[in-house]
N, C-alpha and C. Protein backbone atom coordinates (compact mmCIF):
# COMPACT_ATOMS: atom_id res chain seq x y z
N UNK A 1 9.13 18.93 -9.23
CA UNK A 1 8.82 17.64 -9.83
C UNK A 1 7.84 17.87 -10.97
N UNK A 2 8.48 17.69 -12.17
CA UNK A 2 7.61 17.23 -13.11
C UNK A 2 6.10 16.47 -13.55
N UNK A 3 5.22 16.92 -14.09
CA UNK A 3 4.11 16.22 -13.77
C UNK A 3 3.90 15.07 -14.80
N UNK A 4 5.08 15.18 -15.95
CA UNK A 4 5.71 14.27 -17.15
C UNK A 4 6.04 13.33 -16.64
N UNK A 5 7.00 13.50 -15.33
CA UNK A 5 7.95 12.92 -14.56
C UNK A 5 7.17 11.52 -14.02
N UNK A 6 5.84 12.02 -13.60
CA UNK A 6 5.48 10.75 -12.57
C UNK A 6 4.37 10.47 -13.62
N UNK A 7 3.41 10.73 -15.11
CA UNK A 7 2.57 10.52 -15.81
C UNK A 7 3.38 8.79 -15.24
N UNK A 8 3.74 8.12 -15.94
CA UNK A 8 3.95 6.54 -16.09
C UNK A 8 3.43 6.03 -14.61
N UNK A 9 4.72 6.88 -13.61
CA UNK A 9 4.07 5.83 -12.10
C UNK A 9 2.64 6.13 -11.81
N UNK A 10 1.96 7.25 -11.91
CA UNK A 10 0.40 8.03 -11.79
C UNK A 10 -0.09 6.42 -12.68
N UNK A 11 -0.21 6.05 -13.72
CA UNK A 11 -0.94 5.69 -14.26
C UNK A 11 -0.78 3.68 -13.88
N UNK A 12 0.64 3.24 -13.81
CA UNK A 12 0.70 1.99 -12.66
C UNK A 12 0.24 2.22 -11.63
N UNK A 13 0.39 3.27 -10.97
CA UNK A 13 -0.47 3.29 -9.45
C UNK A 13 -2.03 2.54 -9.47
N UNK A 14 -2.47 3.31 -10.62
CA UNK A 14 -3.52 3.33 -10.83
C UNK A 14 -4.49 1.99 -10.91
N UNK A 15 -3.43 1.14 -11.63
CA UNK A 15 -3.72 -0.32 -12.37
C UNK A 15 -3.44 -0.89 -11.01
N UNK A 16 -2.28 -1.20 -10.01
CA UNK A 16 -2.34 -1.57 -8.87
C UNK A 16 -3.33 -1.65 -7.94
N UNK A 17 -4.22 -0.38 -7.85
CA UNK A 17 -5.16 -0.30 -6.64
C UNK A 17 -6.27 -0.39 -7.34
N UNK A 18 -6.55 -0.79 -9.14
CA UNK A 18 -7.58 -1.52 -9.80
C UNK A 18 -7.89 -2.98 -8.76
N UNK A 19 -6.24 -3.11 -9.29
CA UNK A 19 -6.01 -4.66 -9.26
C UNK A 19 -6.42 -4.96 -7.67
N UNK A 20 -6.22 -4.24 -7.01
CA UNK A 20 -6.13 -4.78 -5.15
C UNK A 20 -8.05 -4.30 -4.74
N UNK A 21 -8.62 -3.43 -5.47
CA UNK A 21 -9.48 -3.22 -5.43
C UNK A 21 -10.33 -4.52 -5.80
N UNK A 22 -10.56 -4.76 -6.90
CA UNK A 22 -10.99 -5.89 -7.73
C UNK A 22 -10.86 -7.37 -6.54
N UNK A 23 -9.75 -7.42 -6.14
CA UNK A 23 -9.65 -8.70 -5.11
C UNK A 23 -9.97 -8.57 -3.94
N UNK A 24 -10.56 -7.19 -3.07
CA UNK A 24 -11.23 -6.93 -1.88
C UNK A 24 -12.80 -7.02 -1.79
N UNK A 25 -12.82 -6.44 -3.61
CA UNK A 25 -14.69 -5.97 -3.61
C UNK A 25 -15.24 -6.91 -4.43
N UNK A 26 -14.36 -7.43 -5.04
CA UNK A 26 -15.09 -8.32 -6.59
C UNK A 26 -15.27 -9.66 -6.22
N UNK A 27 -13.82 -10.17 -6.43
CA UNK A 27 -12.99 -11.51 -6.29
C UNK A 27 -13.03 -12.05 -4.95
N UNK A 28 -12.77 -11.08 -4.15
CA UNK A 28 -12.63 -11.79 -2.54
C UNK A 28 -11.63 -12.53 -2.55
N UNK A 29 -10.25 -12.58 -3.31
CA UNK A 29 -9.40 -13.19 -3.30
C UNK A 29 -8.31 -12.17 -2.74
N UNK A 30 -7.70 -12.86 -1.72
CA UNK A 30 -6.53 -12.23 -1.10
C UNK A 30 -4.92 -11.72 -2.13
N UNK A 31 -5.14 -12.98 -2.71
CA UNK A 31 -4.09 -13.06 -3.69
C UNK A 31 -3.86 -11.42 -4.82
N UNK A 32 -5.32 -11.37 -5.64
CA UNK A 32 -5.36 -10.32 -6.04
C UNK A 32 -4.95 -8.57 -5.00
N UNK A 33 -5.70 -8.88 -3.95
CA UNK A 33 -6.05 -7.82 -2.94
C UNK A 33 -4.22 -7.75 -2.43
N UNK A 34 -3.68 -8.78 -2.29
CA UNK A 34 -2.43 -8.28 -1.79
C UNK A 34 -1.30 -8.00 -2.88
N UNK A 35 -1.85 -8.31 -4.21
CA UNK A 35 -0.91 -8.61 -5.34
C UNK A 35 -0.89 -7.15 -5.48
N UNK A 36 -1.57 -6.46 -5.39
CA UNK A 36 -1.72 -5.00 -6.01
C UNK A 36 -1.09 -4.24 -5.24
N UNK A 37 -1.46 -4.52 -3.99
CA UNK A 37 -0.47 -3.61 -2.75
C UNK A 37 1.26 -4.07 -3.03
N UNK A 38 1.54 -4.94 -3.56
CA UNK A 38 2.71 -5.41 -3.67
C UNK A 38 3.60 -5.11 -4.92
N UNK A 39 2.63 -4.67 -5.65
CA UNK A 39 3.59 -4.37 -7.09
C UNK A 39 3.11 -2.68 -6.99
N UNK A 40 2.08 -2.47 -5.90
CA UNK A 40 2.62 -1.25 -5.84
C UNK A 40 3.58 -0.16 -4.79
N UNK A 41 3.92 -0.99 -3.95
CA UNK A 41 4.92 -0.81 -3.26
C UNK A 41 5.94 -0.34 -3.78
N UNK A 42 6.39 -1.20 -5.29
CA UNK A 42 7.55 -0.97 -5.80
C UNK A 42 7.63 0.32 -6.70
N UNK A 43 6.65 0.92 -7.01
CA UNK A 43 6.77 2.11 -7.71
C UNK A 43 7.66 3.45 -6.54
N UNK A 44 7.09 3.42 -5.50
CA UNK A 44 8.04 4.98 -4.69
C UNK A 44 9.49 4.47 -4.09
N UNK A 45 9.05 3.20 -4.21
CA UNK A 45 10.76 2.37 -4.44
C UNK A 45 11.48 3.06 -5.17
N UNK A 46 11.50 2.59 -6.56
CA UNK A 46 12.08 3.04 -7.51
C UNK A 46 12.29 3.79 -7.72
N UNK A 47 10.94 4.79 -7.76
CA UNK A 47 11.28 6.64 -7.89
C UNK A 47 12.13 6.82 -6.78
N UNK A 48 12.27 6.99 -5.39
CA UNK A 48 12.77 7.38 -4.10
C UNK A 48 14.33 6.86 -4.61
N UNK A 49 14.37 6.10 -5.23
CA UNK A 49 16.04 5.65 -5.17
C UNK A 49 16.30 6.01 -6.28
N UNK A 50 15.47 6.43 -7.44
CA UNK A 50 16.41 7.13 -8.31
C UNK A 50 16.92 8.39 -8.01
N UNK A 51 15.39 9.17 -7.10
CA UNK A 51 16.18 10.45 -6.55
C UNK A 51 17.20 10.41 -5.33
N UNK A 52 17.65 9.62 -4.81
CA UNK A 52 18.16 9.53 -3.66
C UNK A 52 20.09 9.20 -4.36
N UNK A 53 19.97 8.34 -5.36
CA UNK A 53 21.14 8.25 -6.62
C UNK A 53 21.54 9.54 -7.12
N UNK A 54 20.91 10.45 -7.42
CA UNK A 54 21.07 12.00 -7.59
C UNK A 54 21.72 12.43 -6.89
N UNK A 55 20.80 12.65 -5.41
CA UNK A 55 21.18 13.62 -4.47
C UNK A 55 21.43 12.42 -3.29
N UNK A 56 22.68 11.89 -3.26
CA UNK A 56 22.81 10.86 -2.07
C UNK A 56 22.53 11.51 -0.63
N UNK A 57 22.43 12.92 -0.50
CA UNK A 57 22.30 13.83 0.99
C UNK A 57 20.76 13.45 1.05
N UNK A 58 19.75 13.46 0.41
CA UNK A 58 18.67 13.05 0.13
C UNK A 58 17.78 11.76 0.79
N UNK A 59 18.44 12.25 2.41
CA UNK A 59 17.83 11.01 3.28
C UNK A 59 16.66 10.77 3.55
N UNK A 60 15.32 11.29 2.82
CA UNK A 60 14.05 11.41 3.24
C UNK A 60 13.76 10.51 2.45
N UNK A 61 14.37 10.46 1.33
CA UNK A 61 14.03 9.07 -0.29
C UNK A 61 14.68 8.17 -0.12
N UNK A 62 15.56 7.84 0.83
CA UNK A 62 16.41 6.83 1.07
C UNK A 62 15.37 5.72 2.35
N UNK A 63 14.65 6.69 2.96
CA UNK A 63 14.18 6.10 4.03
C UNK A 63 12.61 5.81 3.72
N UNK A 64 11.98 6.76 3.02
CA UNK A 64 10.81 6.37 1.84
C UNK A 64 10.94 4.77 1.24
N UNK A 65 11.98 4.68 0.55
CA UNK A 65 12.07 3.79 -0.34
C UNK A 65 11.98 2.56 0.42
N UNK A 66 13.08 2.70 1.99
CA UNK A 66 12.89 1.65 2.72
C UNK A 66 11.38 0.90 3.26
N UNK A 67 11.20 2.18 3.72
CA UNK A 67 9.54 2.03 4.10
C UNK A 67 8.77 1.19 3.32
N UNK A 68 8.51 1.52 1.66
CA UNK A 68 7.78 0.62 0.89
C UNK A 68 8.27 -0.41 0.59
N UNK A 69 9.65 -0.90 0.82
CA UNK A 69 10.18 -2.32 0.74
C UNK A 69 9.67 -2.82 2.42
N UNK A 70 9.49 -2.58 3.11
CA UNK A 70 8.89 -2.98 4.07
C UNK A 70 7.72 -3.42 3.68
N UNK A 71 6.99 -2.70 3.48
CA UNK A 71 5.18 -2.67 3.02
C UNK A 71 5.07 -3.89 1.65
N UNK A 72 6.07 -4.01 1.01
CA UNK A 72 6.04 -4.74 0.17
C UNK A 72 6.69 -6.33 0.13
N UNK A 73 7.21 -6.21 0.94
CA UNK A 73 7.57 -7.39 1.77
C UNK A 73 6.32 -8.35 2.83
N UNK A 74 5.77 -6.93 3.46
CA UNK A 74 4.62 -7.62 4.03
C UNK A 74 3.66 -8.10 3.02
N UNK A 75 3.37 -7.26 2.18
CA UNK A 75 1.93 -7.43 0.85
C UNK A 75 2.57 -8.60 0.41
N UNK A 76 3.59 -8.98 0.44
CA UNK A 76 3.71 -10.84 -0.30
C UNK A 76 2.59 -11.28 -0.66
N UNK A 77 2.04 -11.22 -1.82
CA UNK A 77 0.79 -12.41 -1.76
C UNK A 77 0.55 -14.28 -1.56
N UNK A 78 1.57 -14.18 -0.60
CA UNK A 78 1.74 -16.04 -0.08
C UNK A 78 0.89 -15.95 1.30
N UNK A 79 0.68 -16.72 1.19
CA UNK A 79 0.07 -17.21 3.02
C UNK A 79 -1.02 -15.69 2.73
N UNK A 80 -0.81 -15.04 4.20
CA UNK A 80 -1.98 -14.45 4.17
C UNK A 80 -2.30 -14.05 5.81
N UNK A 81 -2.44 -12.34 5.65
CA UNK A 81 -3.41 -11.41 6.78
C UNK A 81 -4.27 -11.00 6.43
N UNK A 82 -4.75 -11.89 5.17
CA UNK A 82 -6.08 -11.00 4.57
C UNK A 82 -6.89 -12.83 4.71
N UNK A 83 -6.52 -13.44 5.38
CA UNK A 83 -7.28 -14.87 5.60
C UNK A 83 -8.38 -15.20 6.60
N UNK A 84 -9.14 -15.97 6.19
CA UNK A 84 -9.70 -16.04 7.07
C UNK A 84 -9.04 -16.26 8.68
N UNK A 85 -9.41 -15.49 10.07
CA UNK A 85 -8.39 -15.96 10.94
C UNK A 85 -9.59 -16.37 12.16
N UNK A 86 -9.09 -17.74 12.53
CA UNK A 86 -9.97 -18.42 13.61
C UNK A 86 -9.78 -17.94 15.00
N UNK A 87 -8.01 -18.57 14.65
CA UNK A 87 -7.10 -18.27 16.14
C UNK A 87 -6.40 -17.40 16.21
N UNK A 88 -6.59 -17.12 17.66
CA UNK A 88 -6.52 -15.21 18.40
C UNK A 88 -5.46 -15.19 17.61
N UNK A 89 -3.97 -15.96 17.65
CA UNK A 89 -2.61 -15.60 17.08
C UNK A 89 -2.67 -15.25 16.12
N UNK A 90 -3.53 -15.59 15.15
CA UNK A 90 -3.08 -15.09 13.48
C UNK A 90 -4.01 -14.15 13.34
N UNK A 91 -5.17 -13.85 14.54
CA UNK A 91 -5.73 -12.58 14.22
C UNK A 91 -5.11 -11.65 14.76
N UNK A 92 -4.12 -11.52 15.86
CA UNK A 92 -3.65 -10.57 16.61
C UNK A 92 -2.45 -10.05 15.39
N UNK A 93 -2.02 -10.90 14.75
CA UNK A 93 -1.01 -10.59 13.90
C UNK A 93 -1.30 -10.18 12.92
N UNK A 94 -2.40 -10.79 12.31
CA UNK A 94 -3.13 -9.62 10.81
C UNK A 94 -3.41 -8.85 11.27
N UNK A 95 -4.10 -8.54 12.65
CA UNK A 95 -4.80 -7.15 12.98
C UNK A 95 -2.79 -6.12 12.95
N UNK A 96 -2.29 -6.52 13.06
CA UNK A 96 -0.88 -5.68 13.50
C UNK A 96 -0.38 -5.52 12.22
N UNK A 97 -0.46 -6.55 10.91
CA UNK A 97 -0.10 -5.92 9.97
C UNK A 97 -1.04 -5.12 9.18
N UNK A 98 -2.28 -5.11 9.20
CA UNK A 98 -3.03 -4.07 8.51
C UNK A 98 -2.88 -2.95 9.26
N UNK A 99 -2.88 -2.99 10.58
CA UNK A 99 -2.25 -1.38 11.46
C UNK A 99 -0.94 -0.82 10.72
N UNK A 100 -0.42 -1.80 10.11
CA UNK A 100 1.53 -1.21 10.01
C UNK A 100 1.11 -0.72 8.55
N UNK A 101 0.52 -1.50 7.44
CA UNK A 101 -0.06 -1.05 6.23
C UNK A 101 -0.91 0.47 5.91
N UNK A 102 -1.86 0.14 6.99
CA UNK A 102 -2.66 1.77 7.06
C UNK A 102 -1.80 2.85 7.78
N UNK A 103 -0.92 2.91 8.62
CA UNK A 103 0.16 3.76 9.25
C UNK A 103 0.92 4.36 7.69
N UNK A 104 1.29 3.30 7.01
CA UNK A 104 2.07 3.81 6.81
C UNK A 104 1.40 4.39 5.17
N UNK A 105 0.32 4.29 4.39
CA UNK A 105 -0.09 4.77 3.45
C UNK A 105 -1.20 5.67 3.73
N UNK A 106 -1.54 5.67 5.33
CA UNK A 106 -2.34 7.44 5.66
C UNK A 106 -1.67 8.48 5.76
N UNK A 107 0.18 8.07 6.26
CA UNK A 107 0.70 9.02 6.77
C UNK A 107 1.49 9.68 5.34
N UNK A 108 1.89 8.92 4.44
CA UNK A 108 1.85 9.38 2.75
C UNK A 108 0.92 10.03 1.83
N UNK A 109 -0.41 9.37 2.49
CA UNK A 109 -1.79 10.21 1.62
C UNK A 109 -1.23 11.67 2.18
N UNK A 110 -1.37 11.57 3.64
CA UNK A 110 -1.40 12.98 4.26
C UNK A 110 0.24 14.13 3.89
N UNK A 111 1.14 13.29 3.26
CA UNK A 111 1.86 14.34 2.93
C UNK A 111 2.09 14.49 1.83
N UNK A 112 1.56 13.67 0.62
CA UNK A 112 1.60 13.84 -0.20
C UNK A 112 0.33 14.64 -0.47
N UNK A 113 -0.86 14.82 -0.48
CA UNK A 113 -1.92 15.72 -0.55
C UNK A 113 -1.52 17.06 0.09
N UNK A 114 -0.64 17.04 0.84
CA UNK A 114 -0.39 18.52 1.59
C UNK A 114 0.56 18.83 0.82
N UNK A 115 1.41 18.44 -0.50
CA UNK A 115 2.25 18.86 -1.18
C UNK A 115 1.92 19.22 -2.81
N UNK A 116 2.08 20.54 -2.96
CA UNK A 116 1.26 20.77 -4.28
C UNK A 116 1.51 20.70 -5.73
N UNK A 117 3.39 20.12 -5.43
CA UNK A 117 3.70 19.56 -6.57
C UNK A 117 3.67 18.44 -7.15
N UNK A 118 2.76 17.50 -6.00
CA UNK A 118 2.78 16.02 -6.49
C UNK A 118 1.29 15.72 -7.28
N UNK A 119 0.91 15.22 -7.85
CA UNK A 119 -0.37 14.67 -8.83
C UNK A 119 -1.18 14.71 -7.02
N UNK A 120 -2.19 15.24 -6.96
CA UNK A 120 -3.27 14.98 -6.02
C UNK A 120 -3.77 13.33 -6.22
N UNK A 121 -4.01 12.75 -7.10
CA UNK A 121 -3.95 11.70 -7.51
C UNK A 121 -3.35 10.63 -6.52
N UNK A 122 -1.98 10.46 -6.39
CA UNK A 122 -1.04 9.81 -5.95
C UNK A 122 -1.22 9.30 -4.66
N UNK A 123 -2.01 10.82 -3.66
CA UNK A 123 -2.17 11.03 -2.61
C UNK A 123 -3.54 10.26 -2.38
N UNK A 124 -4.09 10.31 -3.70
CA UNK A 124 -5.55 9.72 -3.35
C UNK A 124 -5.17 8.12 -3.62
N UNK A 125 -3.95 7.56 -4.13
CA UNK A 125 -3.85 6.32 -4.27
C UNK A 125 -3.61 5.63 -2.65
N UNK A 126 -2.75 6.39 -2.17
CA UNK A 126 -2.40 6.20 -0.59
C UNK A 126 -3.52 6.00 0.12
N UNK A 127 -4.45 7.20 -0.03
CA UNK A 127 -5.95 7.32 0.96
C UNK A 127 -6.94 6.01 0.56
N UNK A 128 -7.21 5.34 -0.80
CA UNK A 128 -7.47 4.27 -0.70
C UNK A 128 -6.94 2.99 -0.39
N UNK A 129 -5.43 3.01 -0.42
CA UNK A 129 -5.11 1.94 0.26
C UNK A 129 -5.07 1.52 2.23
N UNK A 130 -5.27 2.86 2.50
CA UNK A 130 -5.60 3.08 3.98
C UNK A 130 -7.12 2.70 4.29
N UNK A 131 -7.90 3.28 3.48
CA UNK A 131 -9.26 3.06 3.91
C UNK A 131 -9.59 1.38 3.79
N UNK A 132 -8.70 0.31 2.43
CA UNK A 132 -8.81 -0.73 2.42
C UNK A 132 -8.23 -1.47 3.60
N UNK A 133 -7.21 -1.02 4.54
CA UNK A 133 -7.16 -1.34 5.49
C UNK A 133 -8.14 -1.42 6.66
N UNK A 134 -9.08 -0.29 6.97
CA UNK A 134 -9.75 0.27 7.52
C UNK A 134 -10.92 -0.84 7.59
N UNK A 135 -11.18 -0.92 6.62
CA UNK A 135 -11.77 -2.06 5.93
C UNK A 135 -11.73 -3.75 6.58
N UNK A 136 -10.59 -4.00 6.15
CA UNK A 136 -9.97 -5.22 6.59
C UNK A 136 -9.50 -5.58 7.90
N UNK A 137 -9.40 -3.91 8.59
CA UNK A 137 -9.19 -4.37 10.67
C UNK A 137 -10.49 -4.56 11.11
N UNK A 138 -11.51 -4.03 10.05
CA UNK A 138 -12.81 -3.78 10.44
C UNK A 138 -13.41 -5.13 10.32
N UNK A 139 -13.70 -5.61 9.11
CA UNK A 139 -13.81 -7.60 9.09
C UNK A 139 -12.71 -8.14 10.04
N UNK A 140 -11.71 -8.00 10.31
CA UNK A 140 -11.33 -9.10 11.14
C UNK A 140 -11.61 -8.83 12.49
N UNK A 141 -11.77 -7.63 12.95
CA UNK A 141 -12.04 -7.69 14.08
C UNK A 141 -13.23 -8.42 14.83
N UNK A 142 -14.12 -8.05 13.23
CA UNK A 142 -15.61 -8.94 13.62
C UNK A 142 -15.71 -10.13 13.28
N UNK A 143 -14.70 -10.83 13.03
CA UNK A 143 -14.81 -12.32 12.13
C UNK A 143 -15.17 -12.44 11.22
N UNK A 144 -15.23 -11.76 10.15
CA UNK A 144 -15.94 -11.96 8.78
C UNK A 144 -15.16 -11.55 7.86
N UNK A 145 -13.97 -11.68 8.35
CA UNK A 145 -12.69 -11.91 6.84
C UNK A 145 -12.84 -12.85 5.66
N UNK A 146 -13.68 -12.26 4.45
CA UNK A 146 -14.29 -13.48 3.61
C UNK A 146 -13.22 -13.63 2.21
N UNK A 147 -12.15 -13.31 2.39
CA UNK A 147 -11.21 -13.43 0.88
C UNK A 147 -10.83 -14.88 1.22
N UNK A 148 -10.68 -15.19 -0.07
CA UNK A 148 -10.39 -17.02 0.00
C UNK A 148 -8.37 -16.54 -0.45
């Protein structure tokens, strides 16, 4: 893999976890905080299915790609697991989707950092979107989920 190849997604990644950053630490707005996880979902989308269009045997990018349409489906920035949550139900359920969110962008930090042709970078985009989880099971668990 080219390091030409991913310069464009390296540098949207980048603006994404600005953007989701900015609405966890700055803004306190969910909207931002999930907007970023959501438009960046769609970047290993795209890449994963262009390589997977190549090499259709290429079931590891086929199932990648699925994965972040999952993750990006959840990051919807409507409604909200990044809300304030009163009742046990909608906390038991944000607490389950920030578990499914951090699962699944620790277990990408961790193979993408263990792979030495990918931008180290990329891997570090993953590791902060995990730790923002980390983050966010951590306020809700204690009640002090403060994004409007």
């Amino acid at each position: 893999m080219e390091i030409n190849e991913l310069l464009i997604p390296t540098i949207l990644g980048g603006i994404c976890v600005l953007i989701s950053i900015y609405g966890l630490a700055i803004a306190k707005d969910r909207k931002y905080a999930l907007g970023g996880l959501f438009l960046y979902s769609f970047i290993p989308i795209y890449h994963r299915m262009i390589i997977f269009l190549e090499n259709p045997e290429d079931y590891f990018s086929l199932v990648t790609a699925v994965i972040f349409l999952c993750q990006a489906i959840i990051a919807i920035p409507v409604g909200g697991f990044l809300s304030p949550n009163s009742d046990s139900v909608q906390k038991t359920w944000s607490l389950k989707v920030q578990l499914t969110i951090f699962v699944i962008n620790a277990t990408f930090a961790a193979l993408i950092l263990s792979d030495p042709l990918v931008p180290t970078i990329i891997g570090g985009y993953h590791a902060i979107y995990s730790l923002m989880m980390i983050i966010a099971i951590s306020k809700t668990l204690a009640g002090k989920m403060d994004l409007k």
